[in-house]
N, C-alpha and C. Protein backbone atom coordinates (compact mmCIF):
# COMPACT_ATOMS: atom_id res chain seq x y z
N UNK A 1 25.69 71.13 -37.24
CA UNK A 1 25.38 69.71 -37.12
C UNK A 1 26.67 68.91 -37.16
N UNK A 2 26.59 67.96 -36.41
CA UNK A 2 28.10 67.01 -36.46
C UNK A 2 27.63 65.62 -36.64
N UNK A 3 28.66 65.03 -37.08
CA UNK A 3 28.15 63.56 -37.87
C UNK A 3 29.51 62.99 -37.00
N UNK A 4 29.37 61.89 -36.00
CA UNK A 4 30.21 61.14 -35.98
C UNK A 4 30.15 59.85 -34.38
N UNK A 5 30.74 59.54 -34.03
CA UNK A 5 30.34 58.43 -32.99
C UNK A 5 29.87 58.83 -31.49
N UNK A 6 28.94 57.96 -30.51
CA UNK A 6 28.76 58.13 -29.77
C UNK A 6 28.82 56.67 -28.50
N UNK A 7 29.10 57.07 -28.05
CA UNK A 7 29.42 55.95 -26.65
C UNK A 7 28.30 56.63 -25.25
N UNK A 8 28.52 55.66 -24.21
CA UNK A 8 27.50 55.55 -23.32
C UNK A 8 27.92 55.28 -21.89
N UNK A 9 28.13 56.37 -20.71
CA UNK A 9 28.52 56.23 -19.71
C UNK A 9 28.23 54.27 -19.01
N UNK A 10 29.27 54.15 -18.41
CA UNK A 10 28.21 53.04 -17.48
C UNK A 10 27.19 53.03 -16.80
N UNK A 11 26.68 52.19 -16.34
CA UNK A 11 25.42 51.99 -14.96
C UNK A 11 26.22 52.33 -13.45
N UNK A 12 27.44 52.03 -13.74
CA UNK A 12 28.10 52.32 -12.73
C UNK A 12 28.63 53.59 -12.23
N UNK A 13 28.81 54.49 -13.33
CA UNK A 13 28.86 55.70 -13.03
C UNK A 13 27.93 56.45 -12.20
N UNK A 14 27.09 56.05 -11.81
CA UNK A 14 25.93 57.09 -11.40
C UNK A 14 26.53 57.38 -9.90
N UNK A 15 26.30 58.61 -9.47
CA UNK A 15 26.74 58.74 -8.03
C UNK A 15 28.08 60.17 -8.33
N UNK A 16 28.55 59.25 -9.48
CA UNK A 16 29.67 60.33 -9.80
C UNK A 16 29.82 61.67 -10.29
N UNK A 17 30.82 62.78 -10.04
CA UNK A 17 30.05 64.32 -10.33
C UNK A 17 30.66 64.73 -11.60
N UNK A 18 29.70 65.49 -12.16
CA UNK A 18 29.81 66.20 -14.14
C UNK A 18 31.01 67.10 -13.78
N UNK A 19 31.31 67.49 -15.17
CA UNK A 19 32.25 68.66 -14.81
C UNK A 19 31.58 69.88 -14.47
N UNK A 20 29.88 70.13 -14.89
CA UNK A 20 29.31 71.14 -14.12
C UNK A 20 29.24 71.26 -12.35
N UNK A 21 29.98 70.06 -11.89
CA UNK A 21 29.26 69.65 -10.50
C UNK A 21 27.96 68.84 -10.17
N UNK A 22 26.97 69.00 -11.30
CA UNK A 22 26.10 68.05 -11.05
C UNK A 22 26.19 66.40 -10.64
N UNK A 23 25.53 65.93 -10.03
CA UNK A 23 25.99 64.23 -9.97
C UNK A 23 25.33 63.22 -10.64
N UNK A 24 25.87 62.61 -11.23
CA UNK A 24 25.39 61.49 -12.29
C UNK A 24 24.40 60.56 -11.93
N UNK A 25 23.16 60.47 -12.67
CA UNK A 25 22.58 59.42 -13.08
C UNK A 25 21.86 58.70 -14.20
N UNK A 26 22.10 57.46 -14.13
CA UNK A 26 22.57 56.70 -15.56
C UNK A 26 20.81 56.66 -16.21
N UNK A 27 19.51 57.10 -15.54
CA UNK A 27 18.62 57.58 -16.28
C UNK A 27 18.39 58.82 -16.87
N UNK A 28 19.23 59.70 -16.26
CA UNK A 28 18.74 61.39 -17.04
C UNK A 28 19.68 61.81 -18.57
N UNK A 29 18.62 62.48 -19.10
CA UNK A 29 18.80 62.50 -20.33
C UNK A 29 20.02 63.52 -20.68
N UNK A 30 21.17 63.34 -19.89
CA UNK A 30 22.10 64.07 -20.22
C UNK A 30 23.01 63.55 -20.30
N UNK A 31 24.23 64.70 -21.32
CA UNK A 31 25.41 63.89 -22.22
C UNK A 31 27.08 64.78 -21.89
N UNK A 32 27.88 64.56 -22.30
CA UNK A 32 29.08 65.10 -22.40
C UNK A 32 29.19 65.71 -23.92
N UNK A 33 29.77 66.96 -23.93
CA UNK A 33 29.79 67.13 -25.67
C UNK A 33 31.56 68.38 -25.16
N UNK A 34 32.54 67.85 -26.09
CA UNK A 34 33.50 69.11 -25.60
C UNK A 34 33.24 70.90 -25.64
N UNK A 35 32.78 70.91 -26.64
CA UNK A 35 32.24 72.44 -26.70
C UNK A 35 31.24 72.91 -26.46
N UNK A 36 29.61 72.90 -27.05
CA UNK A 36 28.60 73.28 -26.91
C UNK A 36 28.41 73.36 -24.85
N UNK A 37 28.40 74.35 -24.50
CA UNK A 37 28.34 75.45 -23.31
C UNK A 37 27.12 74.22 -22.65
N UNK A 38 27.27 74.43 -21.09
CA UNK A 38 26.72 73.43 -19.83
C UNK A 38 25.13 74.25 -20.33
N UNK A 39 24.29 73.11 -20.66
CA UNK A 39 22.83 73.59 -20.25
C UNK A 39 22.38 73.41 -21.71
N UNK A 40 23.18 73.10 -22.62
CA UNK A 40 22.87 73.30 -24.07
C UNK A 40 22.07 71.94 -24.35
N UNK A 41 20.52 72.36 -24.85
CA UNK A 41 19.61 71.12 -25.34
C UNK A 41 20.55 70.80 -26.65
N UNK A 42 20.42 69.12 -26.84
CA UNK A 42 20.95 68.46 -27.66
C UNK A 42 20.00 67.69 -28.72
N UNK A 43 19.38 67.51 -29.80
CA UNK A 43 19.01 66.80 -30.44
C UNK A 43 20.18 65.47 -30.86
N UNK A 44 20.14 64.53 -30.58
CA UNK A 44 21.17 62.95 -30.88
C UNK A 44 20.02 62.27 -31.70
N UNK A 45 20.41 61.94 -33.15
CA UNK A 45 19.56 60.56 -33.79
C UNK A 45 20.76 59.92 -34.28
N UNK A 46 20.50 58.63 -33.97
CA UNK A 46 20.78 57.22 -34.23
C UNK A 46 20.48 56.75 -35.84
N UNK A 47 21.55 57.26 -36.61
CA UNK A 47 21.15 57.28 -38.06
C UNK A 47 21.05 55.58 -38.73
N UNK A 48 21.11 54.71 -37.82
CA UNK A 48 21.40 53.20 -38.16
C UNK A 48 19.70 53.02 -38.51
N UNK A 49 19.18 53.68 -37.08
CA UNK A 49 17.50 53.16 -36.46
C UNK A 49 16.76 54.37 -37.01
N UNK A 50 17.10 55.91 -37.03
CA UNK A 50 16.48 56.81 -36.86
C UNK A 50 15.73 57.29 -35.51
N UNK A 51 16.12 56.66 -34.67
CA UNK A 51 15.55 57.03 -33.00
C UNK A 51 16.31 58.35 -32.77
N UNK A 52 15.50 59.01 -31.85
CA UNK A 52 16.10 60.22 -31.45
C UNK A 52 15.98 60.38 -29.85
N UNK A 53 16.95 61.42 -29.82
CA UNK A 53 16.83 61.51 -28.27
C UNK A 53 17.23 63.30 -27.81
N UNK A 54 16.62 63.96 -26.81
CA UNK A 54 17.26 65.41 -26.73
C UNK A 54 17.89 65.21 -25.11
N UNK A 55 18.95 65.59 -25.11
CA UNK A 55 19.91 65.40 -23.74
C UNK A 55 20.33 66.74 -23.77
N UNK A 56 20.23 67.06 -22.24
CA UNK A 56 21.48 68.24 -21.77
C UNK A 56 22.60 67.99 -21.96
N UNK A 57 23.57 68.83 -22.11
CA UNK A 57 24.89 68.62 -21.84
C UNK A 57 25.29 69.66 -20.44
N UNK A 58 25.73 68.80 -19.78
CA UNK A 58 26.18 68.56 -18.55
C UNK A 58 28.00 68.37 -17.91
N UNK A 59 28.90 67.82 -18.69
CA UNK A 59 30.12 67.58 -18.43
C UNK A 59 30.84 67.61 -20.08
N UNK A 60 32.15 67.61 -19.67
CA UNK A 60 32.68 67.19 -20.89
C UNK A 60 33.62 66.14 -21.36
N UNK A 61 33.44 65.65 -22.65
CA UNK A 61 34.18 65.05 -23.29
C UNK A 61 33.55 64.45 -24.18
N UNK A 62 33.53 63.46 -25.07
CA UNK A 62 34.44 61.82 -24.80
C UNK A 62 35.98 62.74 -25.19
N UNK A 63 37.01 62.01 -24.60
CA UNK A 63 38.50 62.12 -24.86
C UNK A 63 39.15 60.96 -25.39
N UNK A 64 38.07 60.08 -26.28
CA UNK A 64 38.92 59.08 -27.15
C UNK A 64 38.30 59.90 -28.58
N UNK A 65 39.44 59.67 -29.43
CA UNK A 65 39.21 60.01 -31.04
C UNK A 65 38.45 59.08 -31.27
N UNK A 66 37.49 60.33 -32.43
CA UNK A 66 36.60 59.84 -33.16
C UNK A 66 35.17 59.96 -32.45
N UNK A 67 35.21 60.08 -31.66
CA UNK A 67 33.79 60.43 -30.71
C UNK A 67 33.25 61.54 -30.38
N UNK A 68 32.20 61.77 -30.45
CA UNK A 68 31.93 63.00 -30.58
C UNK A 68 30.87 63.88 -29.46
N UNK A 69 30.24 62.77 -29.05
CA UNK A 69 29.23 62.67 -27.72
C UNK A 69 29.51 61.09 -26.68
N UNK A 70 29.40 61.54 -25.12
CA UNK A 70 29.16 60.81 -24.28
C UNK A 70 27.76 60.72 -23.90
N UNK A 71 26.88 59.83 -24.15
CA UNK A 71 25.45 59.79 -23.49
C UNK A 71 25.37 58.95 -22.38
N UNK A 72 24.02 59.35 -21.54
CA UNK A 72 23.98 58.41 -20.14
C UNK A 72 23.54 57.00 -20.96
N UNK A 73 23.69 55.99 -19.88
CA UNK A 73 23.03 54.90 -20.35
C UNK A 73 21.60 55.33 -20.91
N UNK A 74 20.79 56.08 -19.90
CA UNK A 74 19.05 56.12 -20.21
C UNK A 74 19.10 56.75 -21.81
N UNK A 75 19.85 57.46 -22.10
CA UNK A 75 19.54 58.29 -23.23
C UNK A 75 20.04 57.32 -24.44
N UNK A 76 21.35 56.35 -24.24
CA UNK A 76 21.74 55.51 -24.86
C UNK A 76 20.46 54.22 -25.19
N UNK A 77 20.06 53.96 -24.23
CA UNK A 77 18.72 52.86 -24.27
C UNK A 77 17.23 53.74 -25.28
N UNK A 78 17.09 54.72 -25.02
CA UNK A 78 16.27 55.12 -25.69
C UNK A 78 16.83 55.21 -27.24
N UNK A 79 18.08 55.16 -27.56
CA UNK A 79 18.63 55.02 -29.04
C UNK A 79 19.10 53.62 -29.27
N UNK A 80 18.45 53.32 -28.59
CA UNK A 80 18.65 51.91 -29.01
C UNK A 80 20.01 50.75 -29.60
N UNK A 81 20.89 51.89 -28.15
CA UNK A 81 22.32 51.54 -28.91
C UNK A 81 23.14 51.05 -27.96
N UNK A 82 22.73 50.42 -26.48
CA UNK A 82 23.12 49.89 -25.25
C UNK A 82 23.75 48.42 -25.66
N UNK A 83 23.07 47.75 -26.49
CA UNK A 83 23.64 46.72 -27.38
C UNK A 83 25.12 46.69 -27.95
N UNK A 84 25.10 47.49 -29.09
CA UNK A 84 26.49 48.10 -29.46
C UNK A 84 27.59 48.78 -28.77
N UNK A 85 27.26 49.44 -27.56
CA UNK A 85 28.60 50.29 -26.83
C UNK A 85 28.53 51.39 -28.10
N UNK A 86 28.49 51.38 -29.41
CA UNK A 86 28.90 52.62 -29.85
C UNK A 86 27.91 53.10 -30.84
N UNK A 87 27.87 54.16 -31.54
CA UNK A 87 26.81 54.05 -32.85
C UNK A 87 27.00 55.34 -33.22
N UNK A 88 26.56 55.38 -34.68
CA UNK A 88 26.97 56.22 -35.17
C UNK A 88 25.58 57.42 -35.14
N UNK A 89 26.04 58.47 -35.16
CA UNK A 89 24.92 59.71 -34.41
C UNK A 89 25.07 60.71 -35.28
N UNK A 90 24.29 61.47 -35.38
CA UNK A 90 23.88 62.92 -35.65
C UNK A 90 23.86 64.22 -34.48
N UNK A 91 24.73 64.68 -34.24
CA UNK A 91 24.09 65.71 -33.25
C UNK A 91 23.96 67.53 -33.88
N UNK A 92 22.85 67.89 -32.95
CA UNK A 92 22.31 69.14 -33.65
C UNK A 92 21.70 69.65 -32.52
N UNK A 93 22.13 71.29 -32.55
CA UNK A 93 21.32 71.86 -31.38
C UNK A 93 19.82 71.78 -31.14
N UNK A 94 19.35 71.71 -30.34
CA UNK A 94 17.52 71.46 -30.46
C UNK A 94 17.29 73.35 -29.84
N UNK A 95 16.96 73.85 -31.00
CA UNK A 95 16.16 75.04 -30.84
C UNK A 95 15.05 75.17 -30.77
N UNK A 96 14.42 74.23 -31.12
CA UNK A 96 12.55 74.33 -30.98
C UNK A 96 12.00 72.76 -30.50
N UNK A 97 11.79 72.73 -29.37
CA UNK A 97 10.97 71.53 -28.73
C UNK A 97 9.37 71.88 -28.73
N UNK A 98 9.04 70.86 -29.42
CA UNK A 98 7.93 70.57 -28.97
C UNK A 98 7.18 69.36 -27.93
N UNK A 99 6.57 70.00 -27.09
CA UNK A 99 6.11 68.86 -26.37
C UNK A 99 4.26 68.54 -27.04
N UNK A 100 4.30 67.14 -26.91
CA UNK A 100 3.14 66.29 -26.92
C UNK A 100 1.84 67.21 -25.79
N UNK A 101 0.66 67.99 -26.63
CA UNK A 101 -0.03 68.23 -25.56
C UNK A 101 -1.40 67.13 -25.84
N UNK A 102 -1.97 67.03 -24.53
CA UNK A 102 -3.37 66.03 -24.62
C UNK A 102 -4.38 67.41 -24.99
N UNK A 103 -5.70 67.03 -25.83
CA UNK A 103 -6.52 67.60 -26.33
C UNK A 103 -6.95 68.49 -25.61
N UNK A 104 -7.75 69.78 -25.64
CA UNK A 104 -8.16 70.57 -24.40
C UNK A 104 -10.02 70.26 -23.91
N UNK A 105 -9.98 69.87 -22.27
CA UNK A 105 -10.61 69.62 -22.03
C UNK A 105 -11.73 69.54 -22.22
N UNK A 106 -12.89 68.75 -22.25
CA UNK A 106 -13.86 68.74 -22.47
C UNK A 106 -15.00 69.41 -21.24
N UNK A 107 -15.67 69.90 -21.74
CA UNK A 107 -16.94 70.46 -20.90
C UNK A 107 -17.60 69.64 -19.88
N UNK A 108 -17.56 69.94 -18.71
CA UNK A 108 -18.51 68.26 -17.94
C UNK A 108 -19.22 69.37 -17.13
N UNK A 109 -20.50 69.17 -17.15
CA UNK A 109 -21.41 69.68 -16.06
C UNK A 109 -21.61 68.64 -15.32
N UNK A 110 -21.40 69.32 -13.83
CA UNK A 110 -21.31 68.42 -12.44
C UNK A 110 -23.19 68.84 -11.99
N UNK A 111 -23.81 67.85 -11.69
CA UNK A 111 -25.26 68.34 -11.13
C UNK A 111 -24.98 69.04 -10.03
N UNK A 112 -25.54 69.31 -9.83
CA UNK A 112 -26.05 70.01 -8.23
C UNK A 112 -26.56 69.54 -6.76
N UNK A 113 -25.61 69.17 -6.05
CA UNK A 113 -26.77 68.07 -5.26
C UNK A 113 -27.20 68.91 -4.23
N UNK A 114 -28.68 68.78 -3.68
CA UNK A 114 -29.43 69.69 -2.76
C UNK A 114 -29.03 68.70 -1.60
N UNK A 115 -28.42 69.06 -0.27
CA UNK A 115 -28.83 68.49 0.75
C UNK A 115 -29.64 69.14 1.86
N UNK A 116 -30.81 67.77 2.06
CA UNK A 116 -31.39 68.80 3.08
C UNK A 116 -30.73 69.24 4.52
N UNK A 117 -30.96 70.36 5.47
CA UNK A 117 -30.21 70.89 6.72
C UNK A 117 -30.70 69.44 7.56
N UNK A 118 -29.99 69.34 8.48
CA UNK A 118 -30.56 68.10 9.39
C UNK A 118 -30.29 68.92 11.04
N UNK A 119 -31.54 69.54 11.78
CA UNK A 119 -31.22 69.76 12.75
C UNK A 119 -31.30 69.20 14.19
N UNK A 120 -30.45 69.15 15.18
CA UNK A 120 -29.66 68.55 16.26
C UNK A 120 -31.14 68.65 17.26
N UNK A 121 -31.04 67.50 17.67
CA UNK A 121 -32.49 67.12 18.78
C UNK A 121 -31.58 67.69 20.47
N UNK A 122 -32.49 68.17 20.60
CA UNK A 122 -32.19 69.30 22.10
C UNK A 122 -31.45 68.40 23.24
N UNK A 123 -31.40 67.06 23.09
CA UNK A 123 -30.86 66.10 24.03
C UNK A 123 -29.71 66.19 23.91
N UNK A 124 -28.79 66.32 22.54
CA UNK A 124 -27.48 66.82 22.30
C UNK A 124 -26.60 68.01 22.70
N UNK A 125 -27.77 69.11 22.53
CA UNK A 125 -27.42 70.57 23.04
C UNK A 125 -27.35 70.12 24.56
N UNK A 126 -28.06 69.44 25.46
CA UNK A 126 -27.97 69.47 26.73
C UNK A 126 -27.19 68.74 27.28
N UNK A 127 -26.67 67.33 26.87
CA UNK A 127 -25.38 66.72 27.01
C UNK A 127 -24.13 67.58 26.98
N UNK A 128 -24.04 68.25 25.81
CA UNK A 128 -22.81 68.72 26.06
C UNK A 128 -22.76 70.63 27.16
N UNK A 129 -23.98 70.82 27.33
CA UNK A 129 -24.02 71.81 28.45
C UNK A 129 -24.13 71.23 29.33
N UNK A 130 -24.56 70.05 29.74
CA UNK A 130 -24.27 69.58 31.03
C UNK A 130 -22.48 68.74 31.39
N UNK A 131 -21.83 68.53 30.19
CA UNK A 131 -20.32 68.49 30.76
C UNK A 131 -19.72 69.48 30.65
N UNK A 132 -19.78 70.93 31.23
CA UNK A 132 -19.18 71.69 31.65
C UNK A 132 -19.35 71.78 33.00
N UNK A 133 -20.44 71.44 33.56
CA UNK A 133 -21.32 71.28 34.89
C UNK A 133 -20.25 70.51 35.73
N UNK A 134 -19.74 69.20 35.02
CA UNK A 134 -19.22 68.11 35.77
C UNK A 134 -17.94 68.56 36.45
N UNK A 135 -18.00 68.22 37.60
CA UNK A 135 -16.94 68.66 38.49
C UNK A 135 -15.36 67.42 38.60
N UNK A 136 -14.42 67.70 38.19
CA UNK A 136 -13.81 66.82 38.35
C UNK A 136 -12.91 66.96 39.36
N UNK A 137 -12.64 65.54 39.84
CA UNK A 137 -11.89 65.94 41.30
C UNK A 137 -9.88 65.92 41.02
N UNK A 138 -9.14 66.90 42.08
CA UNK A 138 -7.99 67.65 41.53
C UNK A 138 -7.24 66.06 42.10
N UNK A 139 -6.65 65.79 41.25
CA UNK A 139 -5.65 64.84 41.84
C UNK A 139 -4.92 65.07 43.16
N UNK A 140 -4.43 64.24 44.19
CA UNK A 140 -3.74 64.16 45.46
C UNK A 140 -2.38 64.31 45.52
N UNK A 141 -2.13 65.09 46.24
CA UNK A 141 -0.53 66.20 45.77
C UNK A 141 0.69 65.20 46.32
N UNK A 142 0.88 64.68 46.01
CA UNK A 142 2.22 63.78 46.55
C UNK A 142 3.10 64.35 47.71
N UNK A 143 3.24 63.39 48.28
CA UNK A 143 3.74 63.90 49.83
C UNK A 143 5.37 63.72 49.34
N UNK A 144 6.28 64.20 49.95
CA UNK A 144 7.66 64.30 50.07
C UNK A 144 8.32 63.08 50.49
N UNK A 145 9.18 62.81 50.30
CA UNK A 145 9.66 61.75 51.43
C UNK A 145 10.46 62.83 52.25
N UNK A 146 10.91 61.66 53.50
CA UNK A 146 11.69 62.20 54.36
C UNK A 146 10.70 63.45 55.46
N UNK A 147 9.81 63.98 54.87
CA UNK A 147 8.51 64.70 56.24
C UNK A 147 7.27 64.35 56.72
């Protein structure tokens, strides 16, 4: 676990590429950390508020002393620290996520609907056997110029 400051890419950065190669944008929940390896889930709380946030790490740094994580803006706004430019953080590997599940479904019986067959009156069957009958005439072959 590390105890110490965190800062917050710009809005303007986005577009621009991580040191993984990935390309930046200022909503995804990913951060710069110097060591912890590309792909590493991050637990970040905001020990001022207690808000938390879990970010990839994606590139590296911050390279000013005293800092210890770079977060995107989005991950910075969810800590409620876009206000300040800086704040003081907690970071800790996130080994066990849990996600929010919705309750498991409920039972619904759908009725049954009977429809009755509806069958085709013989005037239909004979319309369309009688347009095969219809003779259509071949279009007129265009003459040449000049014969």
């Amino acid at each position: 676990m590390q105890h110490g400051k965190a800062s917050f890419y710009s809005k303007k950065a986005t577009g621009s590429h991580t040191a993984n190669g990935e390309r930046l944008h200022h909503d995804s929940m990913t951060c710069a950390h110097r060591t912890f390896p590309f792909g590493t889930l991050l637990k970040v709380t905001n020990v001022e508020n207690d808000s938390s946030v879990i970010v990839r790490v994606n590139d590296r740094g911050p390279f000013i002393r005293g800092r210890i994580i770079d977060l995107t803006w989005g991950a910075a706004k969810k800590l409620n620290m876009t206000m300040q430019g800086i704040a003081t953080v907690m970071v800790e590997e996130a080994h066990v996520i849990t996600f929010p599940l919705r309750a498991p479904p409920a039972k619904v019986e759908i009725p049954r609907l009977e429809v009755p067959t509806v069958e085709l009156p013989d005037t239909l069957v004979a319309i369309w056997q009688e347009d095969q009958l219809i003779e259509h005439k071949k279009p007129a072959e265009k003459r040449k110029k000049g014969k």
